[in-house]
Protein backbone atom coordinates (compact mmCIF):
# COMPACT_ATOMS: atom_id res chain seq x y z
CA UNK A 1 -3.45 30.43 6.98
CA UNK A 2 -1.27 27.10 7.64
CA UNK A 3 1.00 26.48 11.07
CA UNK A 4 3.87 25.45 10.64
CA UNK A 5 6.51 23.56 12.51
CA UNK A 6 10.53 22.55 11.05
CA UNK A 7 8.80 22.33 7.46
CA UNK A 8 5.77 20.54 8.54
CA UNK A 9 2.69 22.55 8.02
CA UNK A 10 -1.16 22.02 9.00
CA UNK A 11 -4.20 23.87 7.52
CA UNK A 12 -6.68 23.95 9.66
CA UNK A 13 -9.52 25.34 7.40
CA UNK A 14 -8.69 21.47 5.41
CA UNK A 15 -6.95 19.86 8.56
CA UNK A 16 -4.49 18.65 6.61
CA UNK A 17 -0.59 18.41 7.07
CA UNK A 18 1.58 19.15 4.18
CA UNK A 19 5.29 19.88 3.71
CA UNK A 20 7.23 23.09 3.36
CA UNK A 21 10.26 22.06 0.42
CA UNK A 22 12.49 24.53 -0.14
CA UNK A 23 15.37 24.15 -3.05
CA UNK A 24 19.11 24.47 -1.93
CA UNK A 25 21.10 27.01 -2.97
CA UNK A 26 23.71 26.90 -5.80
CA UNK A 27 26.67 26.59 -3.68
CA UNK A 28 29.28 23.77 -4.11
CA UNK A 29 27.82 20.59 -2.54
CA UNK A 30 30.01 19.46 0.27
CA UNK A 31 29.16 16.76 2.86
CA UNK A 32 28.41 19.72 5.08
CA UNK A 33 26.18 21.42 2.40
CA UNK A 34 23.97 18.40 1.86
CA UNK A 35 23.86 16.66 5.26
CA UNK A 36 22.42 20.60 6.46
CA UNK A 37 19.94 20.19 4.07
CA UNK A 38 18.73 16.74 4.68
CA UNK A 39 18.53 17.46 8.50
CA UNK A 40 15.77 19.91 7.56
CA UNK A 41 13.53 17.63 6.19
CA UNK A 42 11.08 17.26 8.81
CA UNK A 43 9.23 14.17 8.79
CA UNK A 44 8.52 12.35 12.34
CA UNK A 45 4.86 10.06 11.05
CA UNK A 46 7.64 8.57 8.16
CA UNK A 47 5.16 10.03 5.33
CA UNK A 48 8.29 10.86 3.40
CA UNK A 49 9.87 7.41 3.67
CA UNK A 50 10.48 6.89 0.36
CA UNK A 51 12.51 10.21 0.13
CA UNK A 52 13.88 10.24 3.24
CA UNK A 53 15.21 6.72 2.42
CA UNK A 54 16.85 7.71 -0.49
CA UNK A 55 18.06 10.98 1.74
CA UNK A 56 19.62 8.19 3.95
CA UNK A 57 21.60 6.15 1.39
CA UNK A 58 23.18 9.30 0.27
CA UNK A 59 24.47 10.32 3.53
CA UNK A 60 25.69 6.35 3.65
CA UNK A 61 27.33 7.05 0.54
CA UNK A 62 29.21 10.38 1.12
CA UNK A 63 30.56 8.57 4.03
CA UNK A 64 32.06 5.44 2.41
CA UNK A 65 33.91 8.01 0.32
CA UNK A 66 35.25 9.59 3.31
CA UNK A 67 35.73 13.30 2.03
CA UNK A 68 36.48 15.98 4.21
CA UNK A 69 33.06 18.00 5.11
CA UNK A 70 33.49 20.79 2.78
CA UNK A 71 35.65 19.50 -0.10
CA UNK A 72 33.51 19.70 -2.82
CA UNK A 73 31.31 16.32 -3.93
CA UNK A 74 32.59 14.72 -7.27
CA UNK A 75 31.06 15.26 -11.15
CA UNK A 76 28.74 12.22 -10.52
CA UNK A 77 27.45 12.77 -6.77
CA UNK A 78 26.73 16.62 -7.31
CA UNK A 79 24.40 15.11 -10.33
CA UNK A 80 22.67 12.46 -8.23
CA UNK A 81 22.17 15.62 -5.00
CA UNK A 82 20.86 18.04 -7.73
CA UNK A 83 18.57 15.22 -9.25
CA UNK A 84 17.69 14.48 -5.78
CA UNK A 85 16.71 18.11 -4.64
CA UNK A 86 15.37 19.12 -7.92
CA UNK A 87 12.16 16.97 -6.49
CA UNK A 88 11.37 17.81 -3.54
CA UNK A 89 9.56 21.40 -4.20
CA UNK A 90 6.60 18.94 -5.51
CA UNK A 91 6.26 17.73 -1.98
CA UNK A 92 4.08 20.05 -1.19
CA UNK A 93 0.86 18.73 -3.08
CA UNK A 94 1.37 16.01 -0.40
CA UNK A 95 -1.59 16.38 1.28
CA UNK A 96 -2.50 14.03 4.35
CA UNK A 97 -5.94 13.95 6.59
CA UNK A 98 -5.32 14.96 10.59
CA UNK A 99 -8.25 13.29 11.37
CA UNK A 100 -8.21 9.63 10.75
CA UNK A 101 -11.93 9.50 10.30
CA UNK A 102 -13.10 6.96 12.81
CA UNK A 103 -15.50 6.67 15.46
CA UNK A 104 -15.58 4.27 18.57
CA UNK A 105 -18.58 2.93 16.55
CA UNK A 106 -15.98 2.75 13.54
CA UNK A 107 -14.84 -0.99 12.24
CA UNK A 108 -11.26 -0.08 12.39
CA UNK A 109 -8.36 -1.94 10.50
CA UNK A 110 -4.25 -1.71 10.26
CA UNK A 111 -2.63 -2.61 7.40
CA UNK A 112 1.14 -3.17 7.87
CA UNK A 113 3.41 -3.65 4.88
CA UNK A 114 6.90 -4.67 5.08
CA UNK A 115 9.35 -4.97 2.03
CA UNK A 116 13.01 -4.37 1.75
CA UNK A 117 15.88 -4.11 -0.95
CA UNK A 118 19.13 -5.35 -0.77
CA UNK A 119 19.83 -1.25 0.15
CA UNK A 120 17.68 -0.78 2.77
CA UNK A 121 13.90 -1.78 4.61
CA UNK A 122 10.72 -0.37 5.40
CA UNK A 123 7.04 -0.79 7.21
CA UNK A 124 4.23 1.56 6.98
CA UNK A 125 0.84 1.37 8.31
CA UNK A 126 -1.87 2.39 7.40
CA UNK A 127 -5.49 2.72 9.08
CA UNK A 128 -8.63 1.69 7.73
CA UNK A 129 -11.78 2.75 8.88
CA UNK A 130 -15.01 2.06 7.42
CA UNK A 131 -14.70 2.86 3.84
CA UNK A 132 -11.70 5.21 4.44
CA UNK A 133 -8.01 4.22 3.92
CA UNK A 134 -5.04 6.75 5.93
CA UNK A 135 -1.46 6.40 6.09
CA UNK A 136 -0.35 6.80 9.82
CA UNK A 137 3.03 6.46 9.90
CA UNK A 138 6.33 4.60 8.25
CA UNK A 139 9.90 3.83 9.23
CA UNK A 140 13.19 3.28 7.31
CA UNK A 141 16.43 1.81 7.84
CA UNK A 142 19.41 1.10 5.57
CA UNK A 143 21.88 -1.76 5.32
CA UNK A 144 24.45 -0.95 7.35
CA UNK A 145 27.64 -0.94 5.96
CA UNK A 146 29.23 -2.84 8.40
CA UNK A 147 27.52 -6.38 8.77
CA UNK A 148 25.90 -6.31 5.70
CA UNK A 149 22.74 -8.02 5.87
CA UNK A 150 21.58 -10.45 3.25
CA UNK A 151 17.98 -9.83 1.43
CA UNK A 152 16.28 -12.67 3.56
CA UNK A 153 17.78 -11.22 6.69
CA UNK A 154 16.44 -7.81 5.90
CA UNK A 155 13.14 -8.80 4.78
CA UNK A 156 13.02 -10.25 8.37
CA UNK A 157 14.17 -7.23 9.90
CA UNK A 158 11.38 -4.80 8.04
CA UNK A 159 8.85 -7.82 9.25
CA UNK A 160 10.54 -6.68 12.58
CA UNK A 161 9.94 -3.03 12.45
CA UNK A 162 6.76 -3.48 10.90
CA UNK A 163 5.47 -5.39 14.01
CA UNK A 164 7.27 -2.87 16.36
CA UNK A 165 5.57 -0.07 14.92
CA UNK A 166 2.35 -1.65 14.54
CA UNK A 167 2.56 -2.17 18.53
CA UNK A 168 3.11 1.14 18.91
CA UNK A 169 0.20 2.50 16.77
CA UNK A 170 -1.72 -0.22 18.17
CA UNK A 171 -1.29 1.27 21.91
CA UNK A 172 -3.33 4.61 20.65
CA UNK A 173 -6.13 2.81 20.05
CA UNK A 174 -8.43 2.19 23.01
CA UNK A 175 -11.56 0.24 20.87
CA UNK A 176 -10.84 -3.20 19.54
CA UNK A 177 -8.59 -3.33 16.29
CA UNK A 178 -7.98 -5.73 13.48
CA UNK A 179 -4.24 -5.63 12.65
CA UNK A 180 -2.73 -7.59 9.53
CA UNK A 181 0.70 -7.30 8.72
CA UNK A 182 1.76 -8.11 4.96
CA UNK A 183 5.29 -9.38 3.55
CA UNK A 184 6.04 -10.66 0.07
CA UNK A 185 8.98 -12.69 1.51
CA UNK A 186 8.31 -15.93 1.78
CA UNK A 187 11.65 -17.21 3.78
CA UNK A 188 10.23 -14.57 5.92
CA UNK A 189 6.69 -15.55 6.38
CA UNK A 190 7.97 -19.31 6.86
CA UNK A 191 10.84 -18.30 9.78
CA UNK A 192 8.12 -16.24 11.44
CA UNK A 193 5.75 -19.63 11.21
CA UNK A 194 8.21 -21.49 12.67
């Protein structure tokens, strides 16, 4: 049997975590509707970054439009929810190792990656340990849509949460670690230099 917790779920025959998708119902989408169902995605390592990213730029979206919370979403956004939530059942072959598989006698690495769009950033990190590679956790933020950021501005800021959360991964550890942090920006790389 699996344990589950808010839609996360760990076997412990595998000792694996997975996720618990359900579809939502066929009632109108409203603001209400759809923020409901995006607050039940349960995801506090990040592992669903890329879909909780795109969970987050709707919720920007719906409200730049400013509609009332349950006046029903127009002919385009109730195609772009349904696409979106037409997905998410196949979340649950996600499956992701408890154990990270290392030993105090373990050569342990992190591998941060930071990247961003002009809609929004992210880091994740991942562990590697001996010949084994893990995810351990990832973070997202969007533009805001107030003081919009430019793309060099937030490749520095993913740069910036990908060091933040590598110091806080880093803290668990109590051998030594190698960390490396990779960007593909180089504006980034040379403001950090200087």
């Amino acid at each position: 049997g699996t344990l589950k917790t808010l839609g996360l779920q760990w076997n412990p025959q595998n000792d694996t975590f997975s996720f618990n998708m359900h579809l939502a119902d066929n009632k109108p989408v409203t603001k209400r509707s759809a923020l409901s169902y995006i607050a039940k995605i349960f995801d506090p390592m990040g592992w669903l970054t890329p879909v909780t990213v795109t969970a987050k730029l709707f919720i920007q979206h719906l409200w730049k439009i400013q509609s009332d919370w349950d006046d029903q979403l127009d002919e385009n956004l109730t195609k772009e929810w349904i696409k979106f939530t037409q997905h998410l059942p196949s979340l649950t072959i996600i499956k992701i190792d408890r154990w990270l598989n290392f030993s105090d006698q373990s050569s342990i690495q992190l591998h941060g990656f930071a990247d961003a769009s002009e809609k929004a950033y992210a880091a994740v990190v991942y562990l590697k340990s001996d010949c084994k590679i893990t995810i351990v956790a990832a973070k997202s933020k969007v533009n805001p849509i107030k003081n919009k950021k430019t793309l060099p501005k937030l490749e520095l800021c993913a740069a910036h949460l990908l060091a933040r959360l590598l110091r806080k991964i880093n803290a668990i550890f109590k051998s030594d670690v190698d960390i490396y942090a990779w960007s593909d920006s180089t504006i980034t790389l040379a403001w950090i230099k200087n």
